[in-house]
C-alpha atoms as a PDB file:
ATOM      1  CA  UNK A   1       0.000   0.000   0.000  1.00  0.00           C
ATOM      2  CA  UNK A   2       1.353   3.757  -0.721  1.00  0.00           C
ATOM      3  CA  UNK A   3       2.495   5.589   2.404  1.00  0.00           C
ATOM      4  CA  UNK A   4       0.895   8.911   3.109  1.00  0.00           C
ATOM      5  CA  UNK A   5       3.566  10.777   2.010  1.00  0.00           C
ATOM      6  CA  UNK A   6       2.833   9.141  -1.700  1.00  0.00           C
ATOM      7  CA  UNK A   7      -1.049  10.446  -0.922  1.00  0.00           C
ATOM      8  CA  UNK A   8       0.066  13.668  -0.200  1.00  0.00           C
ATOM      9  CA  UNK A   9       1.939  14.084  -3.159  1.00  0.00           C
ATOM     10  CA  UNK A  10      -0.117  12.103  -5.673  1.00  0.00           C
ATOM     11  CA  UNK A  11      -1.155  14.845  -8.067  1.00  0.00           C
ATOM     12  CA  UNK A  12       2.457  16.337  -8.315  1.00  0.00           C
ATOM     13  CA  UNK A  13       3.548  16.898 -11.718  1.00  0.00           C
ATOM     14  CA  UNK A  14       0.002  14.800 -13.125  1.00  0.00           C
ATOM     15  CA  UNK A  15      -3.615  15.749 -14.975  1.00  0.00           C
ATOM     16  CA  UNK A  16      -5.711  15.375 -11.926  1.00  0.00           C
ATOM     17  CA  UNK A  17      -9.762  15.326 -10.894  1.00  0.00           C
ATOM     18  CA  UNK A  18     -11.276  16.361  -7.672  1.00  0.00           C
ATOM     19  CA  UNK A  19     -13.636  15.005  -5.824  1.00  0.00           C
ATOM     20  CA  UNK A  20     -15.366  18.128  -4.608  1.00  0.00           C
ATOM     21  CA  UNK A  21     -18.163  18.684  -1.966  1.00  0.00           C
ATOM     22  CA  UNK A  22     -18.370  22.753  -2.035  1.00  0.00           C
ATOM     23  CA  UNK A  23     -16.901  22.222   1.808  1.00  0.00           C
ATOM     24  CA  UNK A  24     -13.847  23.552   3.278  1.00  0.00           C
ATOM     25  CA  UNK A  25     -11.740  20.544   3.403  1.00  0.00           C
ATOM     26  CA  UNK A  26     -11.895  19.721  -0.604  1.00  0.00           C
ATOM     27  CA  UNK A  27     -11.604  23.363  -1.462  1.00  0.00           C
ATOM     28  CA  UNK A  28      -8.046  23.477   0.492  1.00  0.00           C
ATOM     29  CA  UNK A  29      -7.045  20.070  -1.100  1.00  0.00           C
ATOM     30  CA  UNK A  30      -8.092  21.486  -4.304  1.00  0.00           C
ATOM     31  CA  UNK A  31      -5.893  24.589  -4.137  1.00  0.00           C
ATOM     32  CA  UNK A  32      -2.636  22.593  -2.706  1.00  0.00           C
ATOM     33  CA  UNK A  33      -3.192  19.880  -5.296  1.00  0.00           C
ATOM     34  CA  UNK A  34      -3.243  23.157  -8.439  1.00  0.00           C
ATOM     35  CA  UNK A  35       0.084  24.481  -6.972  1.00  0.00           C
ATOM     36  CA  UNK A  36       1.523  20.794  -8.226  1.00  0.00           C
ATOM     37  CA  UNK A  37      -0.650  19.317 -10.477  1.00  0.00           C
ATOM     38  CA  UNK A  38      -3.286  20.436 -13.489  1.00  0.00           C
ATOM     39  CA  UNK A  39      -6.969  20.389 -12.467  1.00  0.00           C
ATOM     40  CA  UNK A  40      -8.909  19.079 -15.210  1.00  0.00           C
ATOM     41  CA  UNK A  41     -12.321  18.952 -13.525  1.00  0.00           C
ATOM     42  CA  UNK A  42     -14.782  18.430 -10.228  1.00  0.00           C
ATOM     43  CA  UNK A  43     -16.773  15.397  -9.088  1.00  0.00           C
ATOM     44  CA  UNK A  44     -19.394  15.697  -7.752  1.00  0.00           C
ATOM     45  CA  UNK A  45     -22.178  12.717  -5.975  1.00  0.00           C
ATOM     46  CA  UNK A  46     -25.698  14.242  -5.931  1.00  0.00           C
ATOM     47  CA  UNK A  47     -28.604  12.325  -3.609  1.00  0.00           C
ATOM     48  CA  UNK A  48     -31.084   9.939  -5.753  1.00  0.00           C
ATOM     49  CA  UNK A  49     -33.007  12.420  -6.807  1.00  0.00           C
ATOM     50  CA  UNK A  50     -30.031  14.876  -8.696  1.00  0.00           C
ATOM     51  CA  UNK A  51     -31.001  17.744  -6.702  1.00  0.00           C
ATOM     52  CA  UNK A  52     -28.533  17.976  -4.363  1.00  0.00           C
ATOM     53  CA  UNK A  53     -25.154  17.390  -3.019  1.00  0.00           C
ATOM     54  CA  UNK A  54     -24.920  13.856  -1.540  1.00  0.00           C
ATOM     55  CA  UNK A  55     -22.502  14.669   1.009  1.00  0.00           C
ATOM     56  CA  UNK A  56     -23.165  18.309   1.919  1.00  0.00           C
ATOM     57  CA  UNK A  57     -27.318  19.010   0.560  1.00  0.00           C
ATOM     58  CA  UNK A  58     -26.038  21.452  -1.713  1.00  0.00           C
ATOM     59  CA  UNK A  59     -28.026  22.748  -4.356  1.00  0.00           C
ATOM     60  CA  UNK A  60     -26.915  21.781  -8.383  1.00  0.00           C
ATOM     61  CA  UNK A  61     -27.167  25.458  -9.236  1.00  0.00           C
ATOM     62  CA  UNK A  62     -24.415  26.543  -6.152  1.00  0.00           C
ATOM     63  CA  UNK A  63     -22.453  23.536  -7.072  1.00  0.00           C
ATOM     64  CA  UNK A  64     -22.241  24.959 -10.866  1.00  0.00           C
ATOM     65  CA  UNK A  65     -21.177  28.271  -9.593  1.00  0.00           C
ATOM     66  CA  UNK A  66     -18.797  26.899  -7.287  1.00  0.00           C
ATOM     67  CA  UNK A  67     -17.153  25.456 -10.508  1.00  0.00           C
ATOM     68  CA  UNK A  68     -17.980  28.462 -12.481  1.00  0.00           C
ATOM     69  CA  UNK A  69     -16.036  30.589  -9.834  1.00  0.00           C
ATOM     70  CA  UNK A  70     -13.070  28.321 -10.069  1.00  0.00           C
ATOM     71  CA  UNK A  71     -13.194  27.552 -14.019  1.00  0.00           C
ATOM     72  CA  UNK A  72     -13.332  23.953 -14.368  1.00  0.00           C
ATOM     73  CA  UNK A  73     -15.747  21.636 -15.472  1.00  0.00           C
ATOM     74  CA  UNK A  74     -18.501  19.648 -13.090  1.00  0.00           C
ATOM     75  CA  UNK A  75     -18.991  16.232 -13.502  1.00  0.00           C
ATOM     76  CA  UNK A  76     -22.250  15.061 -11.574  1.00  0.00           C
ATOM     77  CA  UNK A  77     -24.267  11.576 -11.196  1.00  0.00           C
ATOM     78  CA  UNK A  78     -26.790  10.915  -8.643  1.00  0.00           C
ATOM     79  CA  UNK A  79     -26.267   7.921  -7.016  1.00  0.00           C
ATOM     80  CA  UNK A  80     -28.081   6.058  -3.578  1.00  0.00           C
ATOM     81  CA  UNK A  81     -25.723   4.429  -1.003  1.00  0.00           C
ATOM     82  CA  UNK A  82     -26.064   1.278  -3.152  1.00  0.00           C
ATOM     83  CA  UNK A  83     -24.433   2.055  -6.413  1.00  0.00           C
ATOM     84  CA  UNK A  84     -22.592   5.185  -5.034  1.00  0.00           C
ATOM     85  CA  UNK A  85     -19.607   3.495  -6.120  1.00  0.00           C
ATOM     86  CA  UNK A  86     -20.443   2.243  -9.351  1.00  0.00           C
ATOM     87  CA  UNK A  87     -21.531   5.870 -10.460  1.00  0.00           C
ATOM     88  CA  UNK A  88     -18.590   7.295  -8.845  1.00  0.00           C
ATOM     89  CA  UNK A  89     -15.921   4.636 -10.521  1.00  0.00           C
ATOM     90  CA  UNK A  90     -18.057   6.031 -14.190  1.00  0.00           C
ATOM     91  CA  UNK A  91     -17.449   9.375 -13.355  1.00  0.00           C
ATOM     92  CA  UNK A  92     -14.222   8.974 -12.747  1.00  0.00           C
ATOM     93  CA  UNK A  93     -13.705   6.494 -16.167  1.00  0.00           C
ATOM     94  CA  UNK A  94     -15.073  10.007 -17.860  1.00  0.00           C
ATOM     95  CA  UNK A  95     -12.498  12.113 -16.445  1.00  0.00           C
ATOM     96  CA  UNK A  96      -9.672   9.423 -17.462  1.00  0.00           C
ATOM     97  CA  UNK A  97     -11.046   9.746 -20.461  1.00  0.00           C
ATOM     98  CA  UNK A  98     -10.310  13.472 -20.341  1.00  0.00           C
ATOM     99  CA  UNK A  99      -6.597  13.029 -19.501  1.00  0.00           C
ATOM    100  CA  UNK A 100      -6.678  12.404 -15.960  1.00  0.00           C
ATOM    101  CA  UNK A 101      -4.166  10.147 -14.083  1.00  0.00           C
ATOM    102  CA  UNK A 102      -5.137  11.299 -10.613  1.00  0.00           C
ATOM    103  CA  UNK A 103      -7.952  11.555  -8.520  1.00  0.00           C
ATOM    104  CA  UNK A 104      -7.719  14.286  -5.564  1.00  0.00           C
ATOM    105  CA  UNK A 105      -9.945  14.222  -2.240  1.00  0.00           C
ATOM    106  CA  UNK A 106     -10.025  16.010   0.768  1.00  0.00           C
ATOM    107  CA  UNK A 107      -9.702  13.336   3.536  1.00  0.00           C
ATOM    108  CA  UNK A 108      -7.679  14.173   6.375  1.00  0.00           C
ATOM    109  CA  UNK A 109      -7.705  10.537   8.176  1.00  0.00           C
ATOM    110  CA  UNK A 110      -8.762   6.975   7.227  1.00  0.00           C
ATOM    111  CA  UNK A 111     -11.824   5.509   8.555  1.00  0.00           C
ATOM    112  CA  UNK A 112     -12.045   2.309  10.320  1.00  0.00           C
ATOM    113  CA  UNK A 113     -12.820   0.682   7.526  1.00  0.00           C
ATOM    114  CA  UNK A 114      -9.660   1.375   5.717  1.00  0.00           C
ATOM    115  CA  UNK A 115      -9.104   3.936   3.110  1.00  0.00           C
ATOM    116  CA  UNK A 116     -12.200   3.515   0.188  1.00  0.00           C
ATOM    117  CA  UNK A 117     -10.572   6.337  -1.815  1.00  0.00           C
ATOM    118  CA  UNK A 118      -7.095   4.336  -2.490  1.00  0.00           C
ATOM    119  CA  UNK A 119      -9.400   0.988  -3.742  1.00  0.00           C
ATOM    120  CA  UNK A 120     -11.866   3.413  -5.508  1.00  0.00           C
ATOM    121  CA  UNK A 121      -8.973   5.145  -6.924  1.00  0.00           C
ATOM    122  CA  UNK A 122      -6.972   1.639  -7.811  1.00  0.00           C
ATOM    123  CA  UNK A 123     -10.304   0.541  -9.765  1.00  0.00           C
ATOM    124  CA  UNK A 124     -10.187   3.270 -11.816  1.00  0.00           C
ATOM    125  CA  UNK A 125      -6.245   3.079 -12.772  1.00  0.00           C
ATOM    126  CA  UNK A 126      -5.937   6.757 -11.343  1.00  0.00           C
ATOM    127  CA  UNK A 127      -2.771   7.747  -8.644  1.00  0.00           C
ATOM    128  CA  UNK A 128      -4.296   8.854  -5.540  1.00  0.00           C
ATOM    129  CA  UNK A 129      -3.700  12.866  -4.031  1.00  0.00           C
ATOM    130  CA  UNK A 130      -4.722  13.452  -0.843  1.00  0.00           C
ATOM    131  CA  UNK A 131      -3.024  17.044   0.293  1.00  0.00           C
ATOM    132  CA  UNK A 132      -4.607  17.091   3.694  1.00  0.00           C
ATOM    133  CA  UNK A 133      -3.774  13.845   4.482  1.00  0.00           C
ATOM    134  CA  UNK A 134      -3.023  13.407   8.068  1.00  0.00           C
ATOM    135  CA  UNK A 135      -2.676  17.340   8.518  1.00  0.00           C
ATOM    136  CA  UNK A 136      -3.329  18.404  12.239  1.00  0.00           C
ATOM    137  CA  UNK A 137      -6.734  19.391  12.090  1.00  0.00           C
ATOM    138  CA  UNK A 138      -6.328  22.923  13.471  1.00  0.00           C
ATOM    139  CA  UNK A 139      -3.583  23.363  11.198  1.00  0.00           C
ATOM    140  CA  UNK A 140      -5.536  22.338   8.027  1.00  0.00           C
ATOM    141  CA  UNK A 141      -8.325  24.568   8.845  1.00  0.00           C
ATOM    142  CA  UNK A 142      -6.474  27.287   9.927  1.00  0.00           C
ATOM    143  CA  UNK A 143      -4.071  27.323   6.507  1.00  0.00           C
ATOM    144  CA  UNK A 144      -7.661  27.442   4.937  1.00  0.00           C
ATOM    145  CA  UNK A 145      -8.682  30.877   6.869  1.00  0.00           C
ATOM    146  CA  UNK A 146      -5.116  32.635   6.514  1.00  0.00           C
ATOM    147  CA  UNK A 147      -5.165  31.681   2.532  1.00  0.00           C
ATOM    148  CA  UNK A 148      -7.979  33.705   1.983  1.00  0.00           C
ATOM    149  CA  UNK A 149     -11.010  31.302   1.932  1.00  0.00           C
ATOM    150  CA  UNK A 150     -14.466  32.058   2.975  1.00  0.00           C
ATOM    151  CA  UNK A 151     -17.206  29.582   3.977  1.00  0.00           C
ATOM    152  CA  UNK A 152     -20.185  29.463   5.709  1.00  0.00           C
ATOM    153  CA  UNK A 153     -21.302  27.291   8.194  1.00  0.00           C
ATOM    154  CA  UNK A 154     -24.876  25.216   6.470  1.00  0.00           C
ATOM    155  CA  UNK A 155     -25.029  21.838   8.570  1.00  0.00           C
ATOM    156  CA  UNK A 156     -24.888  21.289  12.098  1.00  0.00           C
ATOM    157  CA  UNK A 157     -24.933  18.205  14.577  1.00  0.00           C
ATOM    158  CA  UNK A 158     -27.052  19.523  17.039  1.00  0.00           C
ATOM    159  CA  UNK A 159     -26.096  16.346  19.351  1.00  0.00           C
ATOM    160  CA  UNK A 160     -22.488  16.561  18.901  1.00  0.00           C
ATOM    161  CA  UNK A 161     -22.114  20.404  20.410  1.00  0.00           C
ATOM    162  CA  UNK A 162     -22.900  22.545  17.961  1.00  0.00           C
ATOM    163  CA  UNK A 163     -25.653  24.978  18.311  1.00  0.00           C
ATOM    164  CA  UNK A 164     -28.467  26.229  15.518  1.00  0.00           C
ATOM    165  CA  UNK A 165     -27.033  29.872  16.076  1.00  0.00           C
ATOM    166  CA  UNK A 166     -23.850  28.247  14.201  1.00  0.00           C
ATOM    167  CA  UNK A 167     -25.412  28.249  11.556  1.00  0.00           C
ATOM    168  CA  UNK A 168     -24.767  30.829   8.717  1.00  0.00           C
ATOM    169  CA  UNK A 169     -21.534  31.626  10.563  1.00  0.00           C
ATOM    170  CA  UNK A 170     -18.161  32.644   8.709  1.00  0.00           C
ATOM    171  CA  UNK A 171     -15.031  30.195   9.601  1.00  0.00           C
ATOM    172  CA  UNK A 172     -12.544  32.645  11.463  1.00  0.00           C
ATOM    173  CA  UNK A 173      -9.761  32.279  13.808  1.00  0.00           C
ATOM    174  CA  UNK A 174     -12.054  33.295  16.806  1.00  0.00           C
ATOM    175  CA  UNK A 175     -14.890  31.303  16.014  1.00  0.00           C
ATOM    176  CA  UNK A 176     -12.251  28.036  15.752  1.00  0.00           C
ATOM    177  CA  UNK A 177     -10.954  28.651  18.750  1.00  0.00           C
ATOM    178  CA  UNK A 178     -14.501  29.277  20.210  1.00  0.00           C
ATOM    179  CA  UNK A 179     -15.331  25.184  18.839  1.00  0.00           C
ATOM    180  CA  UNK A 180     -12.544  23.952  20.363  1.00  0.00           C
ATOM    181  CA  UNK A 181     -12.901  25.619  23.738  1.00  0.00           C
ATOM    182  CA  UNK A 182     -16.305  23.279  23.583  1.00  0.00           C
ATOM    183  CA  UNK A 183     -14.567  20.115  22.564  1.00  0.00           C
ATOM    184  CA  UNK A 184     -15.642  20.131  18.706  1.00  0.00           C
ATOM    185  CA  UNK A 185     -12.872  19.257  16.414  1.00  0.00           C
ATOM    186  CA  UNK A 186     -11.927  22.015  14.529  1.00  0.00           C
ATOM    187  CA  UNK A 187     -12.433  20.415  11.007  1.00  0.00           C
ATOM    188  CA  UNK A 188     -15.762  19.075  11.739  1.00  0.00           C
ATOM    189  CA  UNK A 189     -14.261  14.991  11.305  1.00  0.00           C
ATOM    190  CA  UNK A 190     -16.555  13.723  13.671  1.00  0.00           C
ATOM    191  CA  UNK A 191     -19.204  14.924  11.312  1.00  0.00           C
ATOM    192  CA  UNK A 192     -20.102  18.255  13.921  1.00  0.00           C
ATOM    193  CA  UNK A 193     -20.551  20.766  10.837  1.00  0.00           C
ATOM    194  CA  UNK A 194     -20.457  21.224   7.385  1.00  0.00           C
ATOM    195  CA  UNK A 195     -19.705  24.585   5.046  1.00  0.00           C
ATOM    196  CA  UNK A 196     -19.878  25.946   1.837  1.00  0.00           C
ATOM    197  CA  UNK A 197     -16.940  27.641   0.215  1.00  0.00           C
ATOM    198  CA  UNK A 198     -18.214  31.156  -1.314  1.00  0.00           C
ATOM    199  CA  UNK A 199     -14.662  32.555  -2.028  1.00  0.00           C
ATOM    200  CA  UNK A 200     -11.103  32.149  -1.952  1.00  0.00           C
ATOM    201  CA  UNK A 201      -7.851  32.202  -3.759  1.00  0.00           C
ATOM    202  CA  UNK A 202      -8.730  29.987  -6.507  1.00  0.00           C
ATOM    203  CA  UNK A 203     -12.301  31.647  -7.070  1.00  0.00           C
ATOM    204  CA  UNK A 204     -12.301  34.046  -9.750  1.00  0.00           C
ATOM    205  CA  UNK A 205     -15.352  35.917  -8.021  1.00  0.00           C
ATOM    206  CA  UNK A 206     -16.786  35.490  -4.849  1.00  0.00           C
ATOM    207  CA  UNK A 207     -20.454  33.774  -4.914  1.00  0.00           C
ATOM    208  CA  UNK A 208     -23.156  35.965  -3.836  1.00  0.00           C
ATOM    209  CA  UNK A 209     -25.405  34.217  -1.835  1.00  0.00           C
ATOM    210  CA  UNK A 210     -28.585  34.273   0.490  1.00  0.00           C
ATOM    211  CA  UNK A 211     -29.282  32.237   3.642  1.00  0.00           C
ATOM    212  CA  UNK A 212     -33.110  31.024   3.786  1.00  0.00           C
ATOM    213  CA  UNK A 213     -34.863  29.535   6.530  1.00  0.00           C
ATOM    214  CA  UNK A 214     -33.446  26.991   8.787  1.00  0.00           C
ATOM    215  CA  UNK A 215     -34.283  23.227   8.459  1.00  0.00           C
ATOM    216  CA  UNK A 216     -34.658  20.877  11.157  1.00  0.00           C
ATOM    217  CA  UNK A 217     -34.448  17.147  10.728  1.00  0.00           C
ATOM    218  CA  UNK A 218     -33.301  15.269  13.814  1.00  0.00           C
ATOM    219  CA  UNK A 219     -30.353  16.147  15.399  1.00  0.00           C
ATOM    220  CA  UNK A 220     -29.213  18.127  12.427  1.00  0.00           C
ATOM    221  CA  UNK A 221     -30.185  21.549  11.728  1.00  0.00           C
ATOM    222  CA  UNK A 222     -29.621  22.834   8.146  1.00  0.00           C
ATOM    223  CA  UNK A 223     -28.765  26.360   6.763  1.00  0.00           C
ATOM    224  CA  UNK A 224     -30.443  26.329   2.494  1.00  0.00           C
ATOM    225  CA  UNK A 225     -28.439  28.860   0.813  1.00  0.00           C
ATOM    226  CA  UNK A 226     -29.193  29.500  -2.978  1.00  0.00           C
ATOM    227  CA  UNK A 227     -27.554  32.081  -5.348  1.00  0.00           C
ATOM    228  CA  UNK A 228     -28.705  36.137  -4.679  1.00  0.00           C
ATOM    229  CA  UNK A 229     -28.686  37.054  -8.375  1.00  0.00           C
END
């Protein structure tokens, strides 16, 4: 198996594809990965019905914009948990297609169940680039702030110690320290938050956007943002 130091550096000098979730984390690995590599595209897994993101509820028209605002092309298939990674092996066939010999994610730390992106990424006959891999998680997140990035805070675990009044907030040095003064991992790993990227250093123009009414399912809370034109 490659060591992390091969995941780190697996777009260097290559024709890459992201997987991209609009989130922090993948927006960082995205910009480390374009200081070494070529970007050729974004993947991105919508829910079963092809409205929205899979992994953060995002709508398709933000998503576009996102990619709009960066300048590379989208590819998007909606997928259930069942054939998630059938649909995500033929999206990432396409992008071979394209000229890419690497995919690119945003993972900071393997699961217990081992590391899905290497196998999905050995399938394909794509090199694996992970930027963020094993970054400390304050580190990552605060590289992200001081480069320039802004994102919003749209998904919260309300049973995991984040509050609905997070919501719509602006990832800053204060407001990290703030989370971990509660005990809530800065990055959000334990799945505590999610955000949406609406600027930063590889956005040609920031996205313009408005926050509508809060959504509560559970023990999440939700923050719908869609496009002020």
């Amino acid at each position: 198996m490659e060591t992390a130091i091969d995941w780190r550096n697996g777009a260097r000098g290559r024709d890459f594809v992201a997987s991209f979730s609009g989130g922090k984390d993948s927006a960082l690995a995205l910009y480390k990965a374009m200081k070494d590599g070529r970007a050729l595209g974004l993947i991105v897994m919508l829910e079963e019905e092809g409205q929205r993101s899979r992994s953060h509820g995002m709508p398709t028209e933000l998503i576009r914009a996102q990619a709009d605002a960066i300048g590379l092309p989208v590819y998007m298939a909606a997928a259930s948990w069942s054939d998630y990674e059938a649909q995500f092996l033929s999206l990432l066939e396409q992008a071979k297609g394209q000229g890419a010999e690497a995919l690119v994610t945003g993972d900071i730390e393997r699961t217990p169940y081992g590391c899905w992106q290497d196998e999905v990424s050995r399938k394909a006959g794509l090199m694996l680039g992970m930027p963020l891999w094993e970054m400390d998680h304050r580190e990552a997140v605060e590289a992200f702030i001081d480069l320039g990035f802004v994102s919003v805070v749209v998904t919260v675990n309300l049973s995991l110690g984040m509050r609905e009044n997070d919501l719509g907030r602006t990832l800053t040095h204060e407001f990290i320290s703030e989370l971990i003064a509660r005990g809530i991992d800065p990055c959000g790993e334990g799945g505590e938050f999610h955000t949406t990227v609406i600027d930063g250093p590889i956005f040609r123009q920031p996205l313009r956007v408005r926050q509508l009414e809060i959504v509560k399912h559970g023990e999440y809370a939700f923050l719908p943002l869609e496009l002020d034109k």
